[in-house]
PDB file of N, CA and C in Angstrom:
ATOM      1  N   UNK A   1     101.058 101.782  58.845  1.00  0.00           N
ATOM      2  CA  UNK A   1     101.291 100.843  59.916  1.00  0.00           C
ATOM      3  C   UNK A   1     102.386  99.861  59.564  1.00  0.00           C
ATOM      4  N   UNK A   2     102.633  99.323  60.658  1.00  0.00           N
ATOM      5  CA  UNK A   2     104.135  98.142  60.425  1.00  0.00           C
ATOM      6  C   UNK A   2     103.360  97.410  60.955  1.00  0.00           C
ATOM      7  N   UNK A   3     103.476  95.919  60.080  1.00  0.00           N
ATOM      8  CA  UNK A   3     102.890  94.712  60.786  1.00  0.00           C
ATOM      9  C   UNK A   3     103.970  93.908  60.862  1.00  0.00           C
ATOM     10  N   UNK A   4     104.440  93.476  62.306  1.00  0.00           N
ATOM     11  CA  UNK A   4     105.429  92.872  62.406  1.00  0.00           C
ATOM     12  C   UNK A   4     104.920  91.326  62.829  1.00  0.00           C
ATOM     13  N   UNK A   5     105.209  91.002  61.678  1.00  0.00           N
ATOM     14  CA  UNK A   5     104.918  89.295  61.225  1.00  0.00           C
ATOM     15  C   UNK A   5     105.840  88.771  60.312  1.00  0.00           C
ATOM     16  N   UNK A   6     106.338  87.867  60.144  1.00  0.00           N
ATOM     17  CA  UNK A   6     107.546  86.907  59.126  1.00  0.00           C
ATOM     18  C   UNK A   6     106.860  86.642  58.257  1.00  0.00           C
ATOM     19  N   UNK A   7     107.268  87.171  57.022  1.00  0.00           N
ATOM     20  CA  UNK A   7     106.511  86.967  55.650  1.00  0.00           C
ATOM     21  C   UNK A   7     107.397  85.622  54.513  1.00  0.00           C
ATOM     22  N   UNK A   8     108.338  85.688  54.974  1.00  0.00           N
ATOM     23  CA  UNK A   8     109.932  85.195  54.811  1.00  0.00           C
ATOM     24  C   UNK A   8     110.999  85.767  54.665  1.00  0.00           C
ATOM     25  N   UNK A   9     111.980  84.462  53.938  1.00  0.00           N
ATOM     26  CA  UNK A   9     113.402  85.360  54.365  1.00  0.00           C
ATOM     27  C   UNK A   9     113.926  85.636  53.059  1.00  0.00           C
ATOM     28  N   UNK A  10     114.440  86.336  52.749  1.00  0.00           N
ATOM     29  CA  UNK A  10     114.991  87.553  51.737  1.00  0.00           C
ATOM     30  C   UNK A  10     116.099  87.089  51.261  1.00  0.00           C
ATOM     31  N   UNK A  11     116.904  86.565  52.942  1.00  0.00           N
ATOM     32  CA  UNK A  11     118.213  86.032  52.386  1.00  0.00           C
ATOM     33  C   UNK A  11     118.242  84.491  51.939  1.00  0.00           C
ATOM     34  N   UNK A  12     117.170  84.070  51.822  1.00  0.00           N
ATOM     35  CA  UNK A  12     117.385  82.579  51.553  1.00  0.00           C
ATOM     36  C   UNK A  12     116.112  82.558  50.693  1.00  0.00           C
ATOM     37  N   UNK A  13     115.761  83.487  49.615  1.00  0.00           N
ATOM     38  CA  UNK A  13     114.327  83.355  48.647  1.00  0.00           C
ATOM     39  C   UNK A  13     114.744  84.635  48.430  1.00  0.00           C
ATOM     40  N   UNK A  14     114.131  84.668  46.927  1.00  0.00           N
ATOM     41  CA  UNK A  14     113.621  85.863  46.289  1.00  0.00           C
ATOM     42  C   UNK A  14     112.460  87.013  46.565  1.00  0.00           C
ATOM     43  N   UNK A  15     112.899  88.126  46.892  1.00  0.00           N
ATOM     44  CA  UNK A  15     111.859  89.003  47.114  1.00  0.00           C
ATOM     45  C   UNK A  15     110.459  88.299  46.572  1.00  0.00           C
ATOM     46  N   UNK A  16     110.421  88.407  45.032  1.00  0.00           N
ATOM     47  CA  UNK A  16     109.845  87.825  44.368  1.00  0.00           C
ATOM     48  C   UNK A  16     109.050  86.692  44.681  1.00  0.00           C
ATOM     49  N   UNK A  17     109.817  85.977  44.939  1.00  0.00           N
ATOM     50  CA  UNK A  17     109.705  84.099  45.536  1.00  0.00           C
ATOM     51  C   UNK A  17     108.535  85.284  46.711  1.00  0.00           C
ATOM     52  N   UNK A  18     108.405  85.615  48.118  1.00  0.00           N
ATOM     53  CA  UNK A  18     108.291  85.673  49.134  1.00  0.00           C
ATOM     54  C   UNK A  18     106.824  86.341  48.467  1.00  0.00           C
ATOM     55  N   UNK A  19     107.135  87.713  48.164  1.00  0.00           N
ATOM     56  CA  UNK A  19     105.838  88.488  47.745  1.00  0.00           C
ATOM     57  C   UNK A  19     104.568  87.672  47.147  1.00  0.00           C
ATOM     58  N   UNK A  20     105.246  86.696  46.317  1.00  0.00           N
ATOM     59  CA  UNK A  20     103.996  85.533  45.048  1.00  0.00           C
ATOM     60  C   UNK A  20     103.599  84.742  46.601  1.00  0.00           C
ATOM     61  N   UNK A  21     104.377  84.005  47.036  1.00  0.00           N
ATOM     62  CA  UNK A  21     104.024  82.632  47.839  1.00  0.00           C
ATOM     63  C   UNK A  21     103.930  82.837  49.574  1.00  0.00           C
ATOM     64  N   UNK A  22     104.107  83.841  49.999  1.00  0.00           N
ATOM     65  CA  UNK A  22     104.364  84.024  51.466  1.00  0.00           C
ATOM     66  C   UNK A  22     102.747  83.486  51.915  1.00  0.00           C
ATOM     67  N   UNK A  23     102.629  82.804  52.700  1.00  0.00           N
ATOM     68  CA  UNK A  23     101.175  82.162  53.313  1.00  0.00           C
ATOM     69  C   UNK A  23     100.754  83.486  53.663  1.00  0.00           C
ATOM     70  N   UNK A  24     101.524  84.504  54.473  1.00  0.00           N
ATOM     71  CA  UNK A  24     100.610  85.505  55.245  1.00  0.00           C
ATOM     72  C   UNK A  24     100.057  86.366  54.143  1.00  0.00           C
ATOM     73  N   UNK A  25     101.039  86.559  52.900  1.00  0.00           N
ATOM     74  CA  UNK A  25     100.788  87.908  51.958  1.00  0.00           C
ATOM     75  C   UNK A  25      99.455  87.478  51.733  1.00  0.00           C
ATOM     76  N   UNK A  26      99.069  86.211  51.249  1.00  0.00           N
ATOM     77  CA  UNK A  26      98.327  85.235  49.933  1.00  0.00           C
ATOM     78  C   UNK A  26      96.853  85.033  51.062  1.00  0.00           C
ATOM     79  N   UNK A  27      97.526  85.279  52.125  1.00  0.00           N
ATOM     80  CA  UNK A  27      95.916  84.960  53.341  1.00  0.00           C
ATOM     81  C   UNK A  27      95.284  87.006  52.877  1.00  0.00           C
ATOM     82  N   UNK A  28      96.047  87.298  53.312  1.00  0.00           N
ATOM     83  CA  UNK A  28      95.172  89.007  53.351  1.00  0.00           C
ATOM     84  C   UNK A  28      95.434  89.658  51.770  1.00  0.00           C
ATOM     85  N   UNK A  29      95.662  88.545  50.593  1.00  0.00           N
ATOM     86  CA  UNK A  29      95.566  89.226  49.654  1.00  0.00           C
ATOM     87  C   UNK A  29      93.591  87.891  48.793  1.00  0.00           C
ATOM     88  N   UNK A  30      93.532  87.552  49.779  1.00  0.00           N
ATOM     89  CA  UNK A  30      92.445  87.172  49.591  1.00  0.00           C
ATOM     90  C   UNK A  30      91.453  87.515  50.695  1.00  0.00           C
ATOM     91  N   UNK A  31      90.401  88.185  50.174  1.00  0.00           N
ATOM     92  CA  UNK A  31      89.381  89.072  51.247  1.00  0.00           C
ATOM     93  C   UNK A  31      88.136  88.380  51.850  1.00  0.00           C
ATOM     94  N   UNK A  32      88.275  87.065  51.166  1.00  0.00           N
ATOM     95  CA  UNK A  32      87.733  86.441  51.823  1.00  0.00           C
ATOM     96  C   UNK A  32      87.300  85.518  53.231  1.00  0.00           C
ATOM     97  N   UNK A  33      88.880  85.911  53.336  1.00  0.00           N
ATOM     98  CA  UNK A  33      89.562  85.317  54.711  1.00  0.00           C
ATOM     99  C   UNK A  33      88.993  86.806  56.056  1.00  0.00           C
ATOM    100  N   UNK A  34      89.183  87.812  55.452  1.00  0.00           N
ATOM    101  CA  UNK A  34      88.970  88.530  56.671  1.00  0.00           C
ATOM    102  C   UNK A  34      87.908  88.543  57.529  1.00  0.00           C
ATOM    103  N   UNK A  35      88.478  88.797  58.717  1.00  0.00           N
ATOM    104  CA  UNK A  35      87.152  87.968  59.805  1.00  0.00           C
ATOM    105  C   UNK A  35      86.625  89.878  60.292  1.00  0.00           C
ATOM    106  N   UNK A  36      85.337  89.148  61.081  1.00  0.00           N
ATOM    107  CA  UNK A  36      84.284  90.313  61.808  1.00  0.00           C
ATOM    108  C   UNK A  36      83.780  91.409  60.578  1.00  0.00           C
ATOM    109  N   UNK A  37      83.572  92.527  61.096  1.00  0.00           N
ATOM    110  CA  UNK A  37      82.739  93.221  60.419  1.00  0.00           C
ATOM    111  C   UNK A  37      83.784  93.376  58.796  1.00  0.00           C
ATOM    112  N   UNK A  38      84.905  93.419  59.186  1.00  0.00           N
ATOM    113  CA  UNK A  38      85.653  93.637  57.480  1.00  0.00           C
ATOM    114  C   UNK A  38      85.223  92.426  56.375  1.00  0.00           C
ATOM    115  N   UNK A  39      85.163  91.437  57.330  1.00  0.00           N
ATOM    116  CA  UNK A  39      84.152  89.852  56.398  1.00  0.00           C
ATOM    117  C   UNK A  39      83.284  90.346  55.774  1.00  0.00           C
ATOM    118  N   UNK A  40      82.593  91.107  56.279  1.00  0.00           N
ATOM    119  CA  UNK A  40      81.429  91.252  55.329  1.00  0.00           C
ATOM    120  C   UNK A  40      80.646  93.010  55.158  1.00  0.00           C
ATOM    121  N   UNK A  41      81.568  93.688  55.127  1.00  0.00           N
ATOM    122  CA  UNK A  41      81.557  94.598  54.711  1.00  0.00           C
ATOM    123  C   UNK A  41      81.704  94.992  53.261  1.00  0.00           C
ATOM    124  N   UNK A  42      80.727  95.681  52.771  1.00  0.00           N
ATOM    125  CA  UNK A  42      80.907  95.918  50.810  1.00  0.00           C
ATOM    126  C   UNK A  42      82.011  96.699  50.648  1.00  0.00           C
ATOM    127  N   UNK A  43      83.138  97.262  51.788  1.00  0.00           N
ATOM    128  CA  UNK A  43      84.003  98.086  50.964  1.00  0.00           C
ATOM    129  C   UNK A  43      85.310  96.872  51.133  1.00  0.00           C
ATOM    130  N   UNK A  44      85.350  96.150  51.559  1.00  0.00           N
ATOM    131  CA  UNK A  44      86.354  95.396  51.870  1.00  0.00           C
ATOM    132  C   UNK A  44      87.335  95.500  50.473  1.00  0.00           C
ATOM    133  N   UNK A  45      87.152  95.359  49.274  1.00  0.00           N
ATOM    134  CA  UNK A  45      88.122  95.254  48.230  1.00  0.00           C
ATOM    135  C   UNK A  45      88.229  96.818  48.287  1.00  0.00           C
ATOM    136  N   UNK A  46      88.235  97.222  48.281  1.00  0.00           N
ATOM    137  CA  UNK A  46      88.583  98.801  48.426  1.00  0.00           C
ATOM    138  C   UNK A  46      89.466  99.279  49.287  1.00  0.00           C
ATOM    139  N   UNK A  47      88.981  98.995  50.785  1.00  0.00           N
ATOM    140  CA  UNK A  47      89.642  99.133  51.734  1.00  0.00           C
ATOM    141  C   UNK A  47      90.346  98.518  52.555  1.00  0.00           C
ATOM    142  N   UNK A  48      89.921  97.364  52.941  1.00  0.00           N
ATOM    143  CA  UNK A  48      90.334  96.409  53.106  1.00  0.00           C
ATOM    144  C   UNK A  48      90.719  96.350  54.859  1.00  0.00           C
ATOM    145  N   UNK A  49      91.075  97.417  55.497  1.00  0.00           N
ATOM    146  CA  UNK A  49      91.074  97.683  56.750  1.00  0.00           C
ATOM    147  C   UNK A  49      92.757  98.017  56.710  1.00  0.00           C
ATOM    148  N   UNK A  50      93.036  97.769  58.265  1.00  0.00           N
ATOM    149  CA  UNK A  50      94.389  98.183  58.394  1.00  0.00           C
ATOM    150  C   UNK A  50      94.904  96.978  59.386  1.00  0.00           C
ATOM    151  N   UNK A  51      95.746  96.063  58.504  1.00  0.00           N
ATOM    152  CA  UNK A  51      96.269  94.584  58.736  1.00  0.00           C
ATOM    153  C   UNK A  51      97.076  94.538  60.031  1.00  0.00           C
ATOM    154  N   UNK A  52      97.991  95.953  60.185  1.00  0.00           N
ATOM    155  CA  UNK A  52      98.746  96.038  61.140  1.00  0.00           C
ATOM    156  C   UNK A  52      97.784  96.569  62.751  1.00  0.00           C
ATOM    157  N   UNK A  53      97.105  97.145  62.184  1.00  0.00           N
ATOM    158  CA  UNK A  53      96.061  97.509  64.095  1.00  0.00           C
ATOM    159  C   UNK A  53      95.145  96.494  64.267  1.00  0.00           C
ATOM    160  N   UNK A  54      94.618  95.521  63.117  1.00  0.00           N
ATOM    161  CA  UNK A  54      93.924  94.409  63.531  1.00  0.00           C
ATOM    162  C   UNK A  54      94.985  93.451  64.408  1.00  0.00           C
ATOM    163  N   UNK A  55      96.313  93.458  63.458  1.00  0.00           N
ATOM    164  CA  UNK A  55      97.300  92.226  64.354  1.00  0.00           C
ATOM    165  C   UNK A  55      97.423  93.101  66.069  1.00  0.00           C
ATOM    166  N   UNK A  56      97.702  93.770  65.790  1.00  0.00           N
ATOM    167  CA  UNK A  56      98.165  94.608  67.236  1.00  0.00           C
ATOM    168  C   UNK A  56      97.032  94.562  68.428  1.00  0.00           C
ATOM    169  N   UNK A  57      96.133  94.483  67.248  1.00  0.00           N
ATOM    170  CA  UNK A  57      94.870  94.712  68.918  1.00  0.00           C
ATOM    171  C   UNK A  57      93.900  93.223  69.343  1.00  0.00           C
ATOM    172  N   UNK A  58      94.433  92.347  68.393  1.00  0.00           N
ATOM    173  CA  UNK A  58      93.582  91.040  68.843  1.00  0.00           C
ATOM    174  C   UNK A  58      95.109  89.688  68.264  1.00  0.00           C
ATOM    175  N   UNK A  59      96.104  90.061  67.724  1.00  0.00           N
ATOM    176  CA  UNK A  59      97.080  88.956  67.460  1.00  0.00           C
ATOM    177  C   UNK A  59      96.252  88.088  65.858  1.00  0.00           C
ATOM    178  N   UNK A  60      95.680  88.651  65.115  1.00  0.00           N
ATOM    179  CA  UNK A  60      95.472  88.242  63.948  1.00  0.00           C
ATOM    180  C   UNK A  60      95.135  89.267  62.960  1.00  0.00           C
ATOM    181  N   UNK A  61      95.895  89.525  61.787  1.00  0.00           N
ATOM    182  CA  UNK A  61      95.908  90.520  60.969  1.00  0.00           C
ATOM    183  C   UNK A  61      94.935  89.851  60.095  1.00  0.00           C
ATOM    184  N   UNK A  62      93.651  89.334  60.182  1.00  0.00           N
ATOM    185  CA  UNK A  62      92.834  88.630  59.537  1.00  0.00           C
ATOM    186  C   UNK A  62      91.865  89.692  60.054  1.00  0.00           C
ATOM    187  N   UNK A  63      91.611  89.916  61.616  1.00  0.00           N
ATOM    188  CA  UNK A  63      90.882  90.366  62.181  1.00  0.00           C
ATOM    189  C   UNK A  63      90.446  91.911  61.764  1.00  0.00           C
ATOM    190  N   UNK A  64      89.072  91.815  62.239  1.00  0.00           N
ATOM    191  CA  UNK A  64      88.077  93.048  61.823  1.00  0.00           C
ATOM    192  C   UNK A  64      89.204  94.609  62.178  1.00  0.00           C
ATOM    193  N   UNK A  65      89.330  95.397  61.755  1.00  0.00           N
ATOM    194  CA  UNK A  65      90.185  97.060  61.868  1.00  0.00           C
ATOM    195  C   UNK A  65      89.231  97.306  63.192  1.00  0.00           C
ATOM    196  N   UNK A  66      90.349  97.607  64.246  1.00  0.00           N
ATOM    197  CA  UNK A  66      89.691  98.033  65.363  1.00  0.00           C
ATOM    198  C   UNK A  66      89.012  99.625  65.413  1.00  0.00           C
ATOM    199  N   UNK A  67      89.668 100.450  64.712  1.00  0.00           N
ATOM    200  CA  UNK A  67      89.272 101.699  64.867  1.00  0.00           C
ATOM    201  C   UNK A  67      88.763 102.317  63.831  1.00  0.00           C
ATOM    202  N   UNK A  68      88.236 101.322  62.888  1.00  0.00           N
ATOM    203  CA  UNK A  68      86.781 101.382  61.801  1.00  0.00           C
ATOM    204  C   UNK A  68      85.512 101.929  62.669  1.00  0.00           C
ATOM    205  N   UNK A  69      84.592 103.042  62.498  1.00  0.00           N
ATOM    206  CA  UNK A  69      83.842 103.472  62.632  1.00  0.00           C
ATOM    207  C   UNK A  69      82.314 102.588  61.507  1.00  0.00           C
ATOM    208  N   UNK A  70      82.790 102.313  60.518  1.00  0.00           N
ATOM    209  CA  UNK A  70      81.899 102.305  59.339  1.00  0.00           C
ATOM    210  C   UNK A  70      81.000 101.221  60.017  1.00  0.00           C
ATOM    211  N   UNK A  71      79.802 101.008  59.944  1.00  0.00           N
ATOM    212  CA  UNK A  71      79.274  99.518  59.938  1.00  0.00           C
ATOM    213  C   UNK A  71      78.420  99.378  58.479  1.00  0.00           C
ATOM    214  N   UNK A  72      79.107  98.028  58.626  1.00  0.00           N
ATOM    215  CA  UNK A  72      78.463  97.397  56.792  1.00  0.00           C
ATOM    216  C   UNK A  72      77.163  97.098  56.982  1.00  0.00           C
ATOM    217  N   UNK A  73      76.253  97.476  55.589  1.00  0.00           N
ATOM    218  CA  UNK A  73      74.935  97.314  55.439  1.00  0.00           C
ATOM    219  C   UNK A  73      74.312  95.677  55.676  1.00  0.00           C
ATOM    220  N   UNK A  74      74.820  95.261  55.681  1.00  0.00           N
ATOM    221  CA  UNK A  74      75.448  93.409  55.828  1.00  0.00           C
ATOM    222  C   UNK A  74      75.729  92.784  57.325  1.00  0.00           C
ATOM    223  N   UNK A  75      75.032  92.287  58.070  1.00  0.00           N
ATOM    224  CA  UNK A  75      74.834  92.306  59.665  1.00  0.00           C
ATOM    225  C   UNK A  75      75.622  90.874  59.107  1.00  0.00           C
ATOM    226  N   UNK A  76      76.041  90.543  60.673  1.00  0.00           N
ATOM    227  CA  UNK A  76      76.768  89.595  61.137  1.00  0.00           C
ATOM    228  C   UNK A  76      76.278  88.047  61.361  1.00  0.00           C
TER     229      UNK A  76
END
């Protein structure tokens, strides 16, 4: 998937710089943040969902993977 969101800019920062510090990378590289059933699902560090069809189908790549079948042993 392509998640088209501004992570930063390349030409004015270091790849580097952007990848370590970008707010969006540093939000979905912590799994704690992810909302609905991926919140609290036990595979979440594993899988983690798919950042780009959550943004696409509700406008937050935080949000639960829309076309996850799985439900976590772990209710809501």
């Amino acid at each position: 998937g392509f998640l088209d969101v501004e992570c930063g800019d390349i030409t004015k920062q270091t790849f580097k710089d952007v990848w370590e510090n970008s707010q969006v990378f540093n939000s979905m590289r912590d799994f704690n943040n992810l909302e609905g059933k991926c919140g609290i699902c036990e595979f979440k560090r594993v899988c983690g969902g798919c950042r780009a069809r959550a943004y696409e189908a509700t406008g937050s790549y935080l949000s639960q993977e829309p076309l996850c079948s799985y439900k976590p042993k772990k209710t809501q």
